[in-house]
PDB file of N, CA and C in Angstrom:
ATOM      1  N   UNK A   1     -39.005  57.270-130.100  1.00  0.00           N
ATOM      2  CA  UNK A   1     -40.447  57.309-130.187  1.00  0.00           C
ATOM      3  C   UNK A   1     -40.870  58.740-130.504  1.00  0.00           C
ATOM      4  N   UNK A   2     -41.708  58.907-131.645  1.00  0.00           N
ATOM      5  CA  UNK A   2     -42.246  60.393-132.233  1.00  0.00           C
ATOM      6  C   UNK A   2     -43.355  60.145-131.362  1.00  0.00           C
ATOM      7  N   UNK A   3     -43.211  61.990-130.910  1.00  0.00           N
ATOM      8  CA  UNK A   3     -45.013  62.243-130.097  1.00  0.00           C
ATOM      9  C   UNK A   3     -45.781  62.900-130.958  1.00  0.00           C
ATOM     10  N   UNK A   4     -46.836  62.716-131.367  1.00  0.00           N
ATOM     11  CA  UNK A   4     -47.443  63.740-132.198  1.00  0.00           C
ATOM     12  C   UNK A   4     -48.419  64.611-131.136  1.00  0.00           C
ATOM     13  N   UNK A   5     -48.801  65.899-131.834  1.00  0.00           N
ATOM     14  CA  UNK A   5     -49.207  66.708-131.050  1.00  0.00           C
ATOM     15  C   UNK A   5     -50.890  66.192-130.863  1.00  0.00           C
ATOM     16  N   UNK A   6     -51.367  66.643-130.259  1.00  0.00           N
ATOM     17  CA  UNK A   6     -52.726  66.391-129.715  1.00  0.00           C
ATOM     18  C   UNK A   6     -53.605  67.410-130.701  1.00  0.00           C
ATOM     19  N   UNK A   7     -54.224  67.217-131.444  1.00  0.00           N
ATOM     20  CA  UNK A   7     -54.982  68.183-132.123  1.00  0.00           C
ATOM     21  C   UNK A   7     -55.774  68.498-130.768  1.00  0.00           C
ATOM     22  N   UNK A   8     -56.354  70.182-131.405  1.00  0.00           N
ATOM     23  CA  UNK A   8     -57.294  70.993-130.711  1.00  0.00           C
ATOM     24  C   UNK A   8     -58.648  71.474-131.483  1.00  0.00           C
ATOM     25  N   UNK A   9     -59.377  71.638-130.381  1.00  0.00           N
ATOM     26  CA  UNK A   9     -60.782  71.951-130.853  1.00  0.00           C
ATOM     27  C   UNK A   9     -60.850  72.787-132.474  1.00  0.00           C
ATOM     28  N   UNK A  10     -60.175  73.781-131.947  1.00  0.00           N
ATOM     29  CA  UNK A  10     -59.213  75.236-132.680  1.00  0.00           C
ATOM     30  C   UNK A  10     -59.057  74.909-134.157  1.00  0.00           C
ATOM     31  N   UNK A  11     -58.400  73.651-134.908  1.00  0.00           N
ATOM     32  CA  UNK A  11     -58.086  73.222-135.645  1.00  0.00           C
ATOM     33  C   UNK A  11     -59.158  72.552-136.428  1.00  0.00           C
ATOM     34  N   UNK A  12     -60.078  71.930-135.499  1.00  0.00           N
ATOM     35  CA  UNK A  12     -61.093  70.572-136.229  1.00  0.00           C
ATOM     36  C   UNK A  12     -62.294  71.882-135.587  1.00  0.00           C
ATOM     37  N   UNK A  13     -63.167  71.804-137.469  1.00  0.00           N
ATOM     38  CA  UNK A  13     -64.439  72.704-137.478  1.00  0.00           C
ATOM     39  C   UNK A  13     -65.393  72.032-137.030  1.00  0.00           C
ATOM     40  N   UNK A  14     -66.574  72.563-136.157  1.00  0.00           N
ATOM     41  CA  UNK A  14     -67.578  71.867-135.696  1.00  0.00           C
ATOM     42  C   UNK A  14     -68.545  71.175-136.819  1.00  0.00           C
ATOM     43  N   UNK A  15     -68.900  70.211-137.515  1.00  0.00           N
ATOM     44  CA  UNK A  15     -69.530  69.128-137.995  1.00  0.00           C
ATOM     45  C   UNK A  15     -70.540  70.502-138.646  1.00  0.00           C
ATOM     46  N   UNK A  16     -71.334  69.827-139.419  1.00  0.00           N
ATOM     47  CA  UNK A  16     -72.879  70.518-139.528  1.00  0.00           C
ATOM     48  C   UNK A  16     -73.557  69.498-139.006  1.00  0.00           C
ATOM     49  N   UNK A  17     -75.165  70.241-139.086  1.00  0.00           N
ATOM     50  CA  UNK A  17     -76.160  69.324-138.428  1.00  0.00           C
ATOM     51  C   UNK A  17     -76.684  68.912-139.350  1.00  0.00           C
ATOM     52  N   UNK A  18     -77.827  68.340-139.386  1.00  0.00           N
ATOM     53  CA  UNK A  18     -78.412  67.426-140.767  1.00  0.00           C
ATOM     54  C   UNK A  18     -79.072  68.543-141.330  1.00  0.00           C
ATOM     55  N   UNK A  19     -79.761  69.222-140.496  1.00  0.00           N
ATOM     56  CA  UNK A  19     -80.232  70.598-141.663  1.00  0.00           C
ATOM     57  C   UNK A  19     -79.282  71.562-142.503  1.00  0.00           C
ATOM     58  N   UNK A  20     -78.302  71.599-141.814  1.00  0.00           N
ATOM     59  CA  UNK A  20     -77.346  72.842-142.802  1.00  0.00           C
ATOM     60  C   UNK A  20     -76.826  71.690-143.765  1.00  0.00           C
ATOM     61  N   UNK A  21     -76.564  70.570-143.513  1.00  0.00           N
ATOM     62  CA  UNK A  21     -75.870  69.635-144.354  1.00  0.00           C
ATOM     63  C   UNK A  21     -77.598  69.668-145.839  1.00  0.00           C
ATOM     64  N   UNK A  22     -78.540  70.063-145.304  1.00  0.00           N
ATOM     65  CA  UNK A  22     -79.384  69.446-146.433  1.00  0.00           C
ATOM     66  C   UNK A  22     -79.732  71.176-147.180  1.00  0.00           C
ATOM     67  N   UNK A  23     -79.337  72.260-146.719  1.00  0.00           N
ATOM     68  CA  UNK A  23     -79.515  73.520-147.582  1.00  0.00           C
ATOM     69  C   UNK A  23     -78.680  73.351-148.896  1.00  0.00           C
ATOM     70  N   UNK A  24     -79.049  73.860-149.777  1.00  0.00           N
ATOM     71  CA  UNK A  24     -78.750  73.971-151.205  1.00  0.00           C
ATOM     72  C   UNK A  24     -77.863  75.547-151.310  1.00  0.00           C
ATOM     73  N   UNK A  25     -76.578  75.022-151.511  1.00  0.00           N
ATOM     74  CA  UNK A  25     -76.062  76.060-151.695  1.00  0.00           C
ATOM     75  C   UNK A  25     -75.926  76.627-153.183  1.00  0.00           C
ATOM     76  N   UNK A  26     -75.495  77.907-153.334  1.00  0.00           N
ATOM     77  CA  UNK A  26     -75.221  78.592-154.379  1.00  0.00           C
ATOM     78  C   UNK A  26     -76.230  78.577-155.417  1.00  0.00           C
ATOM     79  N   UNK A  27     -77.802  78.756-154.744  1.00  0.00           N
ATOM     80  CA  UNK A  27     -78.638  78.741-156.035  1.00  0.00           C
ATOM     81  C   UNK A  27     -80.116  79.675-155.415  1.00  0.00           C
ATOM     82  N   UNK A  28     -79.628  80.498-155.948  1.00  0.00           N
ATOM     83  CA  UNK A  28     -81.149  81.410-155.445  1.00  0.00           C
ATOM     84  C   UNK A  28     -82.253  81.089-155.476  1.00  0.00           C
ATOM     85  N   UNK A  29     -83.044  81.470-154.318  1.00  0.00           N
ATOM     86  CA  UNK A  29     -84.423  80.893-153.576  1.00  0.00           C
ATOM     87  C   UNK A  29     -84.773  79.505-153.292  1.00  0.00           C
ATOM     88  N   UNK A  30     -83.235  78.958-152.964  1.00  0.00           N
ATOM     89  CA  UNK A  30     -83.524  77.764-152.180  1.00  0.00           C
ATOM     90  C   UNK A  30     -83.889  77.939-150.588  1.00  0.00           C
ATOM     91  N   UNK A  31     -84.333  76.853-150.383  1.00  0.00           N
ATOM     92  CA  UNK A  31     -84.662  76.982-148.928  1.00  0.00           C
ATOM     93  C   UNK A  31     -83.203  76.971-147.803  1.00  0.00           C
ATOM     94  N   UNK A  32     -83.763  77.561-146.380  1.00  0.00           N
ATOM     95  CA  UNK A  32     -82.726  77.645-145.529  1.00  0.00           C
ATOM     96  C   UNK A  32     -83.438  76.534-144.536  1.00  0.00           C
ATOM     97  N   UNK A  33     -83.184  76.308-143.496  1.00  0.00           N
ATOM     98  CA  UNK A  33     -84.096  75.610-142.429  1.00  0.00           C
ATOM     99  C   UNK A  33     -84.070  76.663-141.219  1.00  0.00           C
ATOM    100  N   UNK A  34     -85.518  76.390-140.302  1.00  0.00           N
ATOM    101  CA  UNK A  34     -86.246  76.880-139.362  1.00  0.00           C
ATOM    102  C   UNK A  34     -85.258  77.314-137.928  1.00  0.00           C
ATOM    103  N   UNK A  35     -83.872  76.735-138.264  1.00  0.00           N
ATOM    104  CA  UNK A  35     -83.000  77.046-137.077  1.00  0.00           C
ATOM    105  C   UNK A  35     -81.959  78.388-136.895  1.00  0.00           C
ATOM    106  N   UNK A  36     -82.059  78.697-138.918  1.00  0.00           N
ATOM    107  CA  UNK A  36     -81.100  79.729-139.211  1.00  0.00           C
ATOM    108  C   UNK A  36     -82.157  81.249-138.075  1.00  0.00           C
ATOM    109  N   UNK A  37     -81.019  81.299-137.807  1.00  0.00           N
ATOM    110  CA  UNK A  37     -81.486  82.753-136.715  1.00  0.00           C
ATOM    111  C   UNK A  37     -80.911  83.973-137.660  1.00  0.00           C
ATOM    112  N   UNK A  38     -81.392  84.934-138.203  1.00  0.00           N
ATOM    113  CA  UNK A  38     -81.313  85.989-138.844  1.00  0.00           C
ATOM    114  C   UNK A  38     -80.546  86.980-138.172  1.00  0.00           C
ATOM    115  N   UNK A  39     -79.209  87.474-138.837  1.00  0.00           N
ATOM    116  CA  UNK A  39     -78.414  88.659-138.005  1.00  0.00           C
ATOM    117  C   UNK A  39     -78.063  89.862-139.096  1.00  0.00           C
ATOM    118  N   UNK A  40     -77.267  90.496-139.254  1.00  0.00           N
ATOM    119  CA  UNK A  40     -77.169  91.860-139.747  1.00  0.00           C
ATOM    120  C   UNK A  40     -77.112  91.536-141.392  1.00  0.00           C
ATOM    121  N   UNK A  41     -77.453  92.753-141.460  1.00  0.00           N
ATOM    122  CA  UNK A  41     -77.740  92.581-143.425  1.00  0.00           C
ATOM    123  C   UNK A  41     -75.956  93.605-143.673  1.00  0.00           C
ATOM    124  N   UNK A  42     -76.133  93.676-144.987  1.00  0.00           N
ATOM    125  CA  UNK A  42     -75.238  94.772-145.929  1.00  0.00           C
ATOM    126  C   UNK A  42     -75.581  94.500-147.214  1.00  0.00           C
ATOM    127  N   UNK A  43     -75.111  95.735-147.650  1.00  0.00           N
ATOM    128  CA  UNK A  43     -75.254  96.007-149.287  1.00  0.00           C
ATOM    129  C   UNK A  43     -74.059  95.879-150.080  1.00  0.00           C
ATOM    130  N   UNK A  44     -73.976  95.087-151.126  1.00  0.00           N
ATOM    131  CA  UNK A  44     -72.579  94.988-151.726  1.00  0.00           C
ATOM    132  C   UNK A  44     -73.157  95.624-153.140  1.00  0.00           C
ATOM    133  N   UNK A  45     -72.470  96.419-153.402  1.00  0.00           N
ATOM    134  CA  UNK A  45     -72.268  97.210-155.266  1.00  0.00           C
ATOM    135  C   UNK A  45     -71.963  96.135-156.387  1.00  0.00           C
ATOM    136  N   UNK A  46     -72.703  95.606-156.677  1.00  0.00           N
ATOM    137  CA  UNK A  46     -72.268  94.982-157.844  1.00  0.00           C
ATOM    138  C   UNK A  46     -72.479  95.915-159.283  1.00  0.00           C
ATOM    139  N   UNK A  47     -71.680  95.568-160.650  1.00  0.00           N
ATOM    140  CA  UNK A  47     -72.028  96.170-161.513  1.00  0.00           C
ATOM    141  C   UNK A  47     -73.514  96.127-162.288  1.00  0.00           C
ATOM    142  N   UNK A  48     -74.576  95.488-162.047  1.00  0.00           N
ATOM    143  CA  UNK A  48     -75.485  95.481-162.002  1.00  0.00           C
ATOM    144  C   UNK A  48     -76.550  96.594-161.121  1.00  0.00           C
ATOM    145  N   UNK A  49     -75.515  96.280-160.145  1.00  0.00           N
ATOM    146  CA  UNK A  49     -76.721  97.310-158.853  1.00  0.00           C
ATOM    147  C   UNK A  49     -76.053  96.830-157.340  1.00  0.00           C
ATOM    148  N   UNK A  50     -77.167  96.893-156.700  1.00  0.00           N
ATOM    149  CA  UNK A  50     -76.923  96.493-155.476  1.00  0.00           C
ATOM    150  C   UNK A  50     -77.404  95.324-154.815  1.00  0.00           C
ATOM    151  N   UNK A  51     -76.687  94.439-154.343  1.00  0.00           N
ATOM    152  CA  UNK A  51     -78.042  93.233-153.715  1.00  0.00           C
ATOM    153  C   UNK A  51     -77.401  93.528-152.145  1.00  0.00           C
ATOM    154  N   UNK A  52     -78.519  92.638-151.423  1.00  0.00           N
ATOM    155  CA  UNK A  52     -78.437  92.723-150.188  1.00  0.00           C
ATOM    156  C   UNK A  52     -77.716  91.217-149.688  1.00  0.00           C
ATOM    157  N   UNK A  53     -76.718  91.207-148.806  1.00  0.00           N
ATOM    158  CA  UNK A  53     -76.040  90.232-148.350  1.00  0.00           C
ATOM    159  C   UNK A  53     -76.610  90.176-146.862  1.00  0.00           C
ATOM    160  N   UNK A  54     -77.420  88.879-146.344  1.00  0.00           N
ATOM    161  CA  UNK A  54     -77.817  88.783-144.829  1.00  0.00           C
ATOM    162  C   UNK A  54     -77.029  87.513-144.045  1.00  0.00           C
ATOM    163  N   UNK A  55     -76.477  87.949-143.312  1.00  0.00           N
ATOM    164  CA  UNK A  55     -75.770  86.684-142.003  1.00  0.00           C
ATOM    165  C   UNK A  55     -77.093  85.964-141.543  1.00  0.00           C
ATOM    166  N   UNK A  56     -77.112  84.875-141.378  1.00  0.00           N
ATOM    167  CA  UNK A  56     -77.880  83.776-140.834  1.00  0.00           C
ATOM    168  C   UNK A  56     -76.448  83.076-139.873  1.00  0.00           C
ATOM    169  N   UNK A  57     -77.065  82.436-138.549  1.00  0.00           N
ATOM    170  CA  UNK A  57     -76.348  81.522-137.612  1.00  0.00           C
ATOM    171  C   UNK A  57     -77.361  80.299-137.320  1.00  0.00           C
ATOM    172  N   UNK A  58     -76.602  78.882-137.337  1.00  0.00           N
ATOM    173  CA  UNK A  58     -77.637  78.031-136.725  1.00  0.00           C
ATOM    174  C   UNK A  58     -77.680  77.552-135.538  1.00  0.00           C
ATOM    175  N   UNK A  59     -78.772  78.032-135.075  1.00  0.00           N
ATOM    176  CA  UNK A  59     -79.172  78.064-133.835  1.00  0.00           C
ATOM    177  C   UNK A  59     -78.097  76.269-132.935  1.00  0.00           C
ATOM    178  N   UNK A  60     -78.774  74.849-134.098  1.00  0.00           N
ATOM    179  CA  UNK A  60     -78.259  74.282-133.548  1.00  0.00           C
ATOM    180  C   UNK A  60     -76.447  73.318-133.871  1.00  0.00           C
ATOM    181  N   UNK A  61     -76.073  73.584-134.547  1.00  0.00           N
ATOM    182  CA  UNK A  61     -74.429  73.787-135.129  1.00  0.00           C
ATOM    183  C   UNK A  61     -73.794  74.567-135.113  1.00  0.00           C
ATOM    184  N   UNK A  62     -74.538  75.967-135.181  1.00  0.00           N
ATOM    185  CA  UNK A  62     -73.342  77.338-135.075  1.00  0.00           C
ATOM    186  C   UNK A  62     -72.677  77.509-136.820  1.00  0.00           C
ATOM    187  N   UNK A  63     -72.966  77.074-137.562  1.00  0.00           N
ATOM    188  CA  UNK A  63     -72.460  77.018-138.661  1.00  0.00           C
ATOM    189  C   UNK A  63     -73.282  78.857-139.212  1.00  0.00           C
ATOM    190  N   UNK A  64     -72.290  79.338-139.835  1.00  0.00           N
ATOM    191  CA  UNK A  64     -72.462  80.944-140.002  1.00  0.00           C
ATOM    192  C   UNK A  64     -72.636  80.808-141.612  1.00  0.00           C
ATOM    193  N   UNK A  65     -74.385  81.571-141.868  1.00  0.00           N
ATOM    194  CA  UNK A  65     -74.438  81.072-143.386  1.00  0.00           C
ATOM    195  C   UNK A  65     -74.515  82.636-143.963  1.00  0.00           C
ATOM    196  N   UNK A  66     -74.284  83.080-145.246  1.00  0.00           N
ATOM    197  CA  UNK A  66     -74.683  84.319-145.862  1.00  0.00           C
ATOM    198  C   UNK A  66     -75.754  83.388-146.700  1.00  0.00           C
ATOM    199  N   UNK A  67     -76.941  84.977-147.292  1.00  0.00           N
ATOM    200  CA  UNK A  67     -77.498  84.695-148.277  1.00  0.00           C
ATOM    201  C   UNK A  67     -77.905  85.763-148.716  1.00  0.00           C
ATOM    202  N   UNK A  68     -76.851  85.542-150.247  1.00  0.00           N
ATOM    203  CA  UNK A  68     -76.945  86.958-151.308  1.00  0.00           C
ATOM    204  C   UNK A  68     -78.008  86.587-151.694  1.00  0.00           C
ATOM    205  N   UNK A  69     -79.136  87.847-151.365  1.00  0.00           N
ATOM    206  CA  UNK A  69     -80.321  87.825-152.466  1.00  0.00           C
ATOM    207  C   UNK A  69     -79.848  89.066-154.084  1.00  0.00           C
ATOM    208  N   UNK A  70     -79.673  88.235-154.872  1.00  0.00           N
ATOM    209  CA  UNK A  70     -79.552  88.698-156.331  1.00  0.00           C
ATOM    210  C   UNK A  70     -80.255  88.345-157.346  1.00  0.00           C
ATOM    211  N   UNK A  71     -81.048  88.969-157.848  1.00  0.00           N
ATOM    212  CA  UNK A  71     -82.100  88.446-158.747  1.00  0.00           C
ATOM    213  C   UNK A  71     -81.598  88.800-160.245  1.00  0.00           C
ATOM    214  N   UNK A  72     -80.288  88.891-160.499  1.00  0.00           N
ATOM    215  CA  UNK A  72     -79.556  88.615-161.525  1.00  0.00           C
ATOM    216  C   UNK A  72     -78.808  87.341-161.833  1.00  0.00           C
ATOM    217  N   UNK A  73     -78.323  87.285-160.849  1.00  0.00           N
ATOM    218  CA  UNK A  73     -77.571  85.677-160.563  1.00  0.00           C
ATOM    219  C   UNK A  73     -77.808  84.585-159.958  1.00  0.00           C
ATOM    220  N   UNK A  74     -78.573  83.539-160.531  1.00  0.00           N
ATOM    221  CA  UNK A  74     -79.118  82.176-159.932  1.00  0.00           C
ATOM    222  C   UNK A  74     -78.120  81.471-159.429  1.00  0.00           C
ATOM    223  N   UNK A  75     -76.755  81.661-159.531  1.00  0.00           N
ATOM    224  CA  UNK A  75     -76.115  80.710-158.480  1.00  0.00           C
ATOM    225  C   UNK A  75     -75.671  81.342-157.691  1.00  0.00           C
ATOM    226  N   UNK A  76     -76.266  82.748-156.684  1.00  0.00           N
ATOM    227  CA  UNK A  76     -76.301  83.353-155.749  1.00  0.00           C
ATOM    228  C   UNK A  76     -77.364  82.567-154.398  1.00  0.00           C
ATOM    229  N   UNK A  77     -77.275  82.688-153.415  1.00  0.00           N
ATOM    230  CA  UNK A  77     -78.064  82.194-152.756  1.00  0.00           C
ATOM    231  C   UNK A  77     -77.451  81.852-151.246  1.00  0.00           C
ATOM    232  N   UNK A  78     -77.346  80.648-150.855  1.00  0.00           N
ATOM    233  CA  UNK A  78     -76.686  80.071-149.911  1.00  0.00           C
ATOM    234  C   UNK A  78     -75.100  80.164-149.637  1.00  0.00           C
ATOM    235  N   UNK A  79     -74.507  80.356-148.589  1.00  0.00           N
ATOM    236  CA  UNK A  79     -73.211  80.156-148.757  1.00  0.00           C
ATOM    237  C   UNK A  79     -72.634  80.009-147.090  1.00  0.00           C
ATOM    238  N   UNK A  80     -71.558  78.932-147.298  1.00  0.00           N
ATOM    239  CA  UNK A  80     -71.356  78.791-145.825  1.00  0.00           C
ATOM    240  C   UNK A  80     -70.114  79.626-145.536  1.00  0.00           C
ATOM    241  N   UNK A  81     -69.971  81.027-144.337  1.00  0.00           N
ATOM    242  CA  UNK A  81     -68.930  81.537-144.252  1.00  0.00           C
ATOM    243  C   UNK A  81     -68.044  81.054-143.542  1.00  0.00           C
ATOM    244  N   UNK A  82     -66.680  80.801-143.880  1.00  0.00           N
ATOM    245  CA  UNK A  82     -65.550  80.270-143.215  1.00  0.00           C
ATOM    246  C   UNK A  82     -64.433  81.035-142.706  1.00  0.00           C
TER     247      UNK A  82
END
């Protein structure tokens, strides 16, 4: 008889909630929803210039979002960090 191991929390990512599941990723000045809690910014050098990269967390999933504001690149925008 094979035992298989017991998966752990560790392994399996927490779900999204229906709001992060309904943000539009990768397209500048889409909307975020009312739960993303705003955390530290940075500046990344692109050859263009500079845009600003901001951490968002949701308040109710925990799902950790960036959002490059770049007003060069429209499929900048949303992004879920993993």
């Amino acid at each position: 008889m094979t035992q298989e191991p017991i998966p752990t929390n560790e392994s399996t990512p927490t779900p999204m909630c229906d709001s992060c599941a309904g943000v539009q990723q990768n397209w500048r000045r889409a909307r975020g929803h009312p739960e993303l809690m705003q955390g530290t910014h940075r500046t990344v050098t692109h050859k263009h210039g500079q845009v600003t990269i901001t951490r968002y967390q949701c308040e109710r999933c925990g799902t950790l979002w960036d959002y490059e504001n770049n007003k060069v690149n429209r499929h900048a925008g949303w992004s879920v960090v993993i």
